[in-house]
N, C-alpha and C. Protein backbone atom coordinates (compact mmCIF):
# COMPACT_ATOMS: atom_id res chain seq x y z
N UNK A 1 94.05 116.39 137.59
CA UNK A 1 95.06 117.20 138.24
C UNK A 1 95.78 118.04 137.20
N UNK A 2 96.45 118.81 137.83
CA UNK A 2 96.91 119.64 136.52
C UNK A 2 97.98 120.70 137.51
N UNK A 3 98.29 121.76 136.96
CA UNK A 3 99.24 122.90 137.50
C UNK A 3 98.21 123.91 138.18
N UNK A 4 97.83 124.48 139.46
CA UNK A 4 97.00 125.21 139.80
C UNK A 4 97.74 126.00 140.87
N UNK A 5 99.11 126.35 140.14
CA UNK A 5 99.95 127.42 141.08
C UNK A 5 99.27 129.06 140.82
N UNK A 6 98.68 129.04 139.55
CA UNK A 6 97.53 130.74 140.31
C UNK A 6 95.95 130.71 140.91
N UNK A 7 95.39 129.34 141.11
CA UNK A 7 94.48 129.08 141.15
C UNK A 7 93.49 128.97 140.39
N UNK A 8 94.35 128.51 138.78
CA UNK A 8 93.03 128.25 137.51
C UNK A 8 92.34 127.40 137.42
N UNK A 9 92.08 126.26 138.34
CA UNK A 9 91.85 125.12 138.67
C UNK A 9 90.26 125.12 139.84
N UNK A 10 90.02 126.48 140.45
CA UNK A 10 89.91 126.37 141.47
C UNK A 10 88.26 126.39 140.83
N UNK A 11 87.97 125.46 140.41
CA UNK A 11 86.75 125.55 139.69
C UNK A 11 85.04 125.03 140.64
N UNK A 12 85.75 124.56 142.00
CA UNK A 12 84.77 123.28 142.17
C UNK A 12 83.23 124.13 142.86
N UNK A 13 83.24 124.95 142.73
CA UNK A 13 81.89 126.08 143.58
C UNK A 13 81.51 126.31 142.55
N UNK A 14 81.60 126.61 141.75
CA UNK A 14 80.93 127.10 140.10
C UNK A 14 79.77 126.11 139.69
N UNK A 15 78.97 127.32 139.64
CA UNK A 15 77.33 126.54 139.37
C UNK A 15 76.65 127.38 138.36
N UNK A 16 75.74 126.58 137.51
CA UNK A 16 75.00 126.91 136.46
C UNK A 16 75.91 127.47 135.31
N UNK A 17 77.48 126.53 135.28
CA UNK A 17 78.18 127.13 133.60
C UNK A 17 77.27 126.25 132.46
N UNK A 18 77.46 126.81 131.59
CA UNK A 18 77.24 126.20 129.96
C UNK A 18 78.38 126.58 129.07
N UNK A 19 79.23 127.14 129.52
CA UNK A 19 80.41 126.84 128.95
C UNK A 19 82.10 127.46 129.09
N UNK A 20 83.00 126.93 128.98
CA UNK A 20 84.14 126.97 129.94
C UNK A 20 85.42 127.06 128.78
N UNK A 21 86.53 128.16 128.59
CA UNK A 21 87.48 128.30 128.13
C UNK A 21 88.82 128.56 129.28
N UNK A 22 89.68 128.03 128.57
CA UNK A 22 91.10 128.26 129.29
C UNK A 22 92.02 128.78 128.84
N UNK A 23 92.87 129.59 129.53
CA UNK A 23 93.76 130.59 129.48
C UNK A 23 94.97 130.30 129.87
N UNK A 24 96.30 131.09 129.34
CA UNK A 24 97.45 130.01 129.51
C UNK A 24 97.53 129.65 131.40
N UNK A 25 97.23 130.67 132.35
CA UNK A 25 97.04 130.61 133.47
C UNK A 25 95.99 131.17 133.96
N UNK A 26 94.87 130.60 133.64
CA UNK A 26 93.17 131.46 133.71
C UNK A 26 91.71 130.78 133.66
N UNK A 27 91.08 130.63 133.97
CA UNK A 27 90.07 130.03 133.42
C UNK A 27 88.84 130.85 133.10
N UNK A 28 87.83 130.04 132.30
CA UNK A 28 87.09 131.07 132.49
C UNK A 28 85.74 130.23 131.90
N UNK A 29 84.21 130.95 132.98
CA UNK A 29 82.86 129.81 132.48
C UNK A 29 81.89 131.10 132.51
N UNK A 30 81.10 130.83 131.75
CA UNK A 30 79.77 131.69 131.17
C UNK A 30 78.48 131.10 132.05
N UNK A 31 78.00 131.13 132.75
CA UNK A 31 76.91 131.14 132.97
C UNK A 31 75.21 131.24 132.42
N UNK A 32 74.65 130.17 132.56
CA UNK A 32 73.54 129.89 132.12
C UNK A 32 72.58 131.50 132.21
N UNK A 33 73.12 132.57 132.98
CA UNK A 33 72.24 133.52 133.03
C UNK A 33 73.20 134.86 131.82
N UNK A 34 73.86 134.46 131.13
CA UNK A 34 74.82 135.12 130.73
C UNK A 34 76.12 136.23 130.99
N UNK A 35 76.27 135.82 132.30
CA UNK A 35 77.44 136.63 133.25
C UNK A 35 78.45 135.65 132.80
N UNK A 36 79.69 136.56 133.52
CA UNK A 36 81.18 135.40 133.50
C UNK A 36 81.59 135.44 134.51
N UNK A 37 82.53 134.13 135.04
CA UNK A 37 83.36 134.08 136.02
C UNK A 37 84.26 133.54 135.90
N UNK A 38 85.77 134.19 136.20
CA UNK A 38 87.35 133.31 136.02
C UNK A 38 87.66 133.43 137.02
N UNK A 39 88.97 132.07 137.31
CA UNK A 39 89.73 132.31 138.55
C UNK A 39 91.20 132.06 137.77
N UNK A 40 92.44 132.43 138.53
CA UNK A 40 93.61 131.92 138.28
C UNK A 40 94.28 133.51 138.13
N UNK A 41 95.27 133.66 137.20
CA UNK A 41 96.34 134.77 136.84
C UNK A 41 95.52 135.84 136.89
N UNK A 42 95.57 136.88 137.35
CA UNK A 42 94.61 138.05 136.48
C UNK A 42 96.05 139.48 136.39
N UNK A 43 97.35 139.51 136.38
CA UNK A 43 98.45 140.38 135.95
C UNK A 43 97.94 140.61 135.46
N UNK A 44 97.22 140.77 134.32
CA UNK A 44 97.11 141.28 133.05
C UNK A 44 95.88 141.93 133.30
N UNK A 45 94.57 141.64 134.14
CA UNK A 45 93.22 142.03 133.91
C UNK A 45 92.71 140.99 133.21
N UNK A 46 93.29 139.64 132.76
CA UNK A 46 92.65 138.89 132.37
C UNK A 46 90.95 137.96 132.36
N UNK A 47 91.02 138.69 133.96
CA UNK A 47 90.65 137.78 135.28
C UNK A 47 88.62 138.69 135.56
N UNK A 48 89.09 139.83 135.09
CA UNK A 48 88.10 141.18 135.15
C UNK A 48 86.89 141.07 134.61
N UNK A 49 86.03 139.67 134.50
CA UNK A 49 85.00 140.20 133.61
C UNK A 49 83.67 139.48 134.54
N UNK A 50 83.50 140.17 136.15
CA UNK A 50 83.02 140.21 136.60
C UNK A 50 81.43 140.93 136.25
N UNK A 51 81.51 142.12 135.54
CA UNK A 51 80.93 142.96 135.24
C UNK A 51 80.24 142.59 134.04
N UNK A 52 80.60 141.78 133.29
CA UNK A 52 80.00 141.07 132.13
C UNK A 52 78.85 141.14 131.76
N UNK A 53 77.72 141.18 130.92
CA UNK A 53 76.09 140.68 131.38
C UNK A 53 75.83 140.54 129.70
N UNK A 54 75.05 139.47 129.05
CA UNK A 54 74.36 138.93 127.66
C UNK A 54 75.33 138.66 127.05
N UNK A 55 75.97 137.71 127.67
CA UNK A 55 77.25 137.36 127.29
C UNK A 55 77.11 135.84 126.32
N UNK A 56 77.07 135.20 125.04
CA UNK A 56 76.44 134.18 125.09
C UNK A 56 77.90 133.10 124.65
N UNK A 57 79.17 133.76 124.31
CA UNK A 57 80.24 132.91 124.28
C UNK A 57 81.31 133.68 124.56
N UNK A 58 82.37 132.80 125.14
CA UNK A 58 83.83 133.08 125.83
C UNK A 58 84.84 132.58 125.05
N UNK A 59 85.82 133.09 125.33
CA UNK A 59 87.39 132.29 124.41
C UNK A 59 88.39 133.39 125.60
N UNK A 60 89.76 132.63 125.78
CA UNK A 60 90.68 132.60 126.16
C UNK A 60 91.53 132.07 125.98
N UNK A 61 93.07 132.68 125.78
CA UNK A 61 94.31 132.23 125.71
C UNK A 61 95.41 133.13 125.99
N UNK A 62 96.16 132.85 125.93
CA UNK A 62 97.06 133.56 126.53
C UNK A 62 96.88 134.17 127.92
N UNK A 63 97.20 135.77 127.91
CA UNK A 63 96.70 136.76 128.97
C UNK A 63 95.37 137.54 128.69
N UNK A 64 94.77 136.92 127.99
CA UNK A 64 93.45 137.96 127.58
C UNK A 64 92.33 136.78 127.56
N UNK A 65 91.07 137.88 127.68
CA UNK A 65 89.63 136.96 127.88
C UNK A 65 88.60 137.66 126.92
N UNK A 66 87.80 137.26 126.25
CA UNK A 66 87.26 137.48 125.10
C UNK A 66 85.08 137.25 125.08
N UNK A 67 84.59 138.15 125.01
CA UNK A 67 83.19 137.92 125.06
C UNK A 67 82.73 138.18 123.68
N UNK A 68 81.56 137.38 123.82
CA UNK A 68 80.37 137.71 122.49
C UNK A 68 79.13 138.35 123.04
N UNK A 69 78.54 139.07 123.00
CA UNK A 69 77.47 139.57 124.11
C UNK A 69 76.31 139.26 122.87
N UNK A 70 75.46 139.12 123.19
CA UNK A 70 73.37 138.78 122.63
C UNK A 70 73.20 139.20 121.16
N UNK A 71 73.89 140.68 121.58
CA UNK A 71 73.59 141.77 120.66
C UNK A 71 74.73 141.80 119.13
N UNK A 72 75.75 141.21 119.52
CA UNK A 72 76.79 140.76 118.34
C UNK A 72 78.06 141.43 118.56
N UNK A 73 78.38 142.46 119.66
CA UNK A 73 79.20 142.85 119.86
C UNK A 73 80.39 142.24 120.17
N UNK A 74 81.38 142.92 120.74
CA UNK A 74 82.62 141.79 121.57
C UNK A 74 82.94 142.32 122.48
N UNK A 75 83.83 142.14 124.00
CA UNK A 75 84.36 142.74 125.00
C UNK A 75 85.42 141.76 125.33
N UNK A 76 86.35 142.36 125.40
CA UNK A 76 87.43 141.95 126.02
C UNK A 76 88.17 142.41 127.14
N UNK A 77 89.13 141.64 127.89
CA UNK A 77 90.12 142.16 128.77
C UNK A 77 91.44 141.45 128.89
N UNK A 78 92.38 142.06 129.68
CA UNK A 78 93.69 141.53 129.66
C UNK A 78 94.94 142.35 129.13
N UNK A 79 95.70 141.78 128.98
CA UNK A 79 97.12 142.10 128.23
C UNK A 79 96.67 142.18 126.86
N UNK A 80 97.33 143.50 126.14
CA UNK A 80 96.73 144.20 124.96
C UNK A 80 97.82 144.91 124.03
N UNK A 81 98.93 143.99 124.22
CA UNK A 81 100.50 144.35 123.77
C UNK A 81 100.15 144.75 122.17
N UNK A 82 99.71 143.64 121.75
CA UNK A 82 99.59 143.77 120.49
C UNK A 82 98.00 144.14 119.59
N UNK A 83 97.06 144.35 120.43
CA UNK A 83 95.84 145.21 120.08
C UNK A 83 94.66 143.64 120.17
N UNK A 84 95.00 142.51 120.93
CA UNK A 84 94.17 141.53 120.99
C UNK A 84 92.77 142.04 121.23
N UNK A 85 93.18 143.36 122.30
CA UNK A 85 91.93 143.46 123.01
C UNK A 85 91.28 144.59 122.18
N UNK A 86 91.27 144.75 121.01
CA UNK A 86 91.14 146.13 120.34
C UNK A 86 90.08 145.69 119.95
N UNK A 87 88.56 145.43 120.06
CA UNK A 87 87.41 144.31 119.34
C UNK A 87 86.33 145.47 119.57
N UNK A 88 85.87 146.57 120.83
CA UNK A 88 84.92 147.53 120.49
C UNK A 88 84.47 147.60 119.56
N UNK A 89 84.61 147.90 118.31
CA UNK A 89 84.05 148.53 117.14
C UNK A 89 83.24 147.37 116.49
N UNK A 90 83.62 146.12 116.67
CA UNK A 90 82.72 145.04 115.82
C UNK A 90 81.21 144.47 115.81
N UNK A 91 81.14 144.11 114.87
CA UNK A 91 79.34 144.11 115.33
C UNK A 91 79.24 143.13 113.80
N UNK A 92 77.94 142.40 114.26
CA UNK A 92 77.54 141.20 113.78
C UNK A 92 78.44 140.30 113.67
N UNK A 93 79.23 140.09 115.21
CA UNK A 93 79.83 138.74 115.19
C UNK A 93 78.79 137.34 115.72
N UNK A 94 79.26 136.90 115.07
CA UNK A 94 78.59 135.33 115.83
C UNK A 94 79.42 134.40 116.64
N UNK A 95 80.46 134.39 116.53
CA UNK A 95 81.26 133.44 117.65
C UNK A 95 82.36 134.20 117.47
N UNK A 96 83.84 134.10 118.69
CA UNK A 96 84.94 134.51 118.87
C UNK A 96 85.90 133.24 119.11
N UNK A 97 87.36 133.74 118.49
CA UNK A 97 88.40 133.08 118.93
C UNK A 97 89.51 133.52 119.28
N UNK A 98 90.06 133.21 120.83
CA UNK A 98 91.70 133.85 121.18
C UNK A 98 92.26 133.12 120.83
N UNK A 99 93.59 133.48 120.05
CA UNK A 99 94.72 133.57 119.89
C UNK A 99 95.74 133.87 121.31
N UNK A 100 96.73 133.14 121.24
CA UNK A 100 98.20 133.82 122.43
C UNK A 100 98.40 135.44 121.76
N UNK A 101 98.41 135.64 120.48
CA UNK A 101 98.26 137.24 120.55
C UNK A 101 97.48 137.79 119.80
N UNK A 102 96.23 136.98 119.47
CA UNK A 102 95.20 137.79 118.39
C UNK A 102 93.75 137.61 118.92
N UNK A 103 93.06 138.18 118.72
CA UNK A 103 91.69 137.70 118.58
C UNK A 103 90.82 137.64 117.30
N UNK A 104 89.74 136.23 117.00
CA UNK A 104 89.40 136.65 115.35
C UNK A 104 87.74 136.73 115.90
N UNK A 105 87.02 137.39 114.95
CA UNK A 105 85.50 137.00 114.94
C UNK A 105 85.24 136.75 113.76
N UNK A 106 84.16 135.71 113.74
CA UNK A 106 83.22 135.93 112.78
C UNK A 106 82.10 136.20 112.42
N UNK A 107 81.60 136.59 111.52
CA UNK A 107 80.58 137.26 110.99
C UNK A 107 79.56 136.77 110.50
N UNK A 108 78.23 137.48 110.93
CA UNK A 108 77.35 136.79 109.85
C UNK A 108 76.79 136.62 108.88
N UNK A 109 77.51 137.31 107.91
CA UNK A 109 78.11 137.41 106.28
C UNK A 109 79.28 136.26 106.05
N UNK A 110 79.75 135.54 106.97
CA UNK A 110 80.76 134.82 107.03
C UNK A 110 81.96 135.51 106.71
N UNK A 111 82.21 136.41 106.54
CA UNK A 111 83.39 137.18 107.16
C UNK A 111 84.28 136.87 108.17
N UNK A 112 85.34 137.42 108.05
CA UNK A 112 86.36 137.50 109.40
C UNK A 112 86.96 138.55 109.79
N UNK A 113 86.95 138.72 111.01
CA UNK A 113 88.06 139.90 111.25
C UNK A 113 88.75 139.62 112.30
N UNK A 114 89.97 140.40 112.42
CA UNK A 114 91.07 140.11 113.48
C UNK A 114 91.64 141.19 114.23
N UNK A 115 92.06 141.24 115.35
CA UNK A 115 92.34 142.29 116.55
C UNK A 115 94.17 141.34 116.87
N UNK A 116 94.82 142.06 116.29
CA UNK A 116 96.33 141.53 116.39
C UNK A 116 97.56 142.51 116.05
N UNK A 117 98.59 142.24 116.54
CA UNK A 117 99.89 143.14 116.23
C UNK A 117 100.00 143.56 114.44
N UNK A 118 100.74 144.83 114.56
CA UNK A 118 100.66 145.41 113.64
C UNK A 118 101.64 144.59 112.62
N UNK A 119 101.79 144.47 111.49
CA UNK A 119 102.40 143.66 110.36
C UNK A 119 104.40 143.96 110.72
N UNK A 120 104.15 145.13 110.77
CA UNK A 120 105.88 145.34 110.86
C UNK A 120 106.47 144.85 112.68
N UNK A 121 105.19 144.58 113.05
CA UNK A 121 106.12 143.82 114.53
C UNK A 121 105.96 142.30 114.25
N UNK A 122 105.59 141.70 112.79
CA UNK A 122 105.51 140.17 112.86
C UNK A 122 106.70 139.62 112.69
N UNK A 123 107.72 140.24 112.81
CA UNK A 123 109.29 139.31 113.43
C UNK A 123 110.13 139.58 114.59
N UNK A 124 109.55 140.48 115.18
CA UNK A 124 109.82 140.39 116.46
C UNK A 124 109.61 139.14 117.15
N UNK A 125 110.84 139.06 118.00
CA UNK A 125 111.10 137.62 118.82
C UNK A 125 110.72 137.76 120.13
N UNK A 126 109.62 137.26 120.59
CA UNK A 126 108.87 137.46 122.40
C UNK A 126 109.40 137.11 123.45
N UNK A 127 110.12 136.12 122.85
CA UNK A 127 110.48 135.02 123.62
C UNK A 127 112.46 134.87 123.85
């Protein structure tokens, strides 16, 4: 049991995942054919990645949802206050991770890179 006041919970029809991330009010599962499907909050567009396809890993947190597609790219959606969702340009990632306001990839040079607020908004108070 848990809190399923936007319906992030509403998991029980979902067939053929291989793998499943959660969002502060979101869920979200990849499919064995490499599509995605979330249920719960989508304010943000979190919720949007219907359209998905060679998708082979997911990450979520916060208001944003995060793909790895076949080819090494990334796609994201959601709330993009601070440039989480800014990931287009990357290439030869191998896995992704959300952050509440960042996203990182890595590389397969073992590298890292990050999609996050600009340095002079890191004392701003959110909350």
């Amino acid at each position: 049991m848990g809190n399923n006041s936007n319906g992030q919970c509403n998991v029980s029809s979902w067939t053929n995942i291989v793998q499943i991330a959660a969002g502060y009010d979101h869920t979200v599962g990849r499919k064995s054919d490499g599509t995605v499907v979330a249920v719960g909050n989508n304010s943000s567009g979190q919720c949007t990645v219907g359209s998905w396809t060679n998708i082979t890993k997911v990450a979520a947190n916060g208001w944003h949802t995060v793909g790895l597609k076949s080819n090494g790219t990334v796609v994201a959606v959601g709330l993009n206050w601070f440039g989480q969702c800014d990931v287009g340009s990357w290439t030869n990632i191998t896995t992704v991770a959300a952050g509440g306001w960042h996203t990182l990839g890595l590389k397969s040079d073992g590298t890292v890179v990050a999609a996050s607020w600009d340095a002079e908004l890191a004392n701003w108070n959110l909350f």
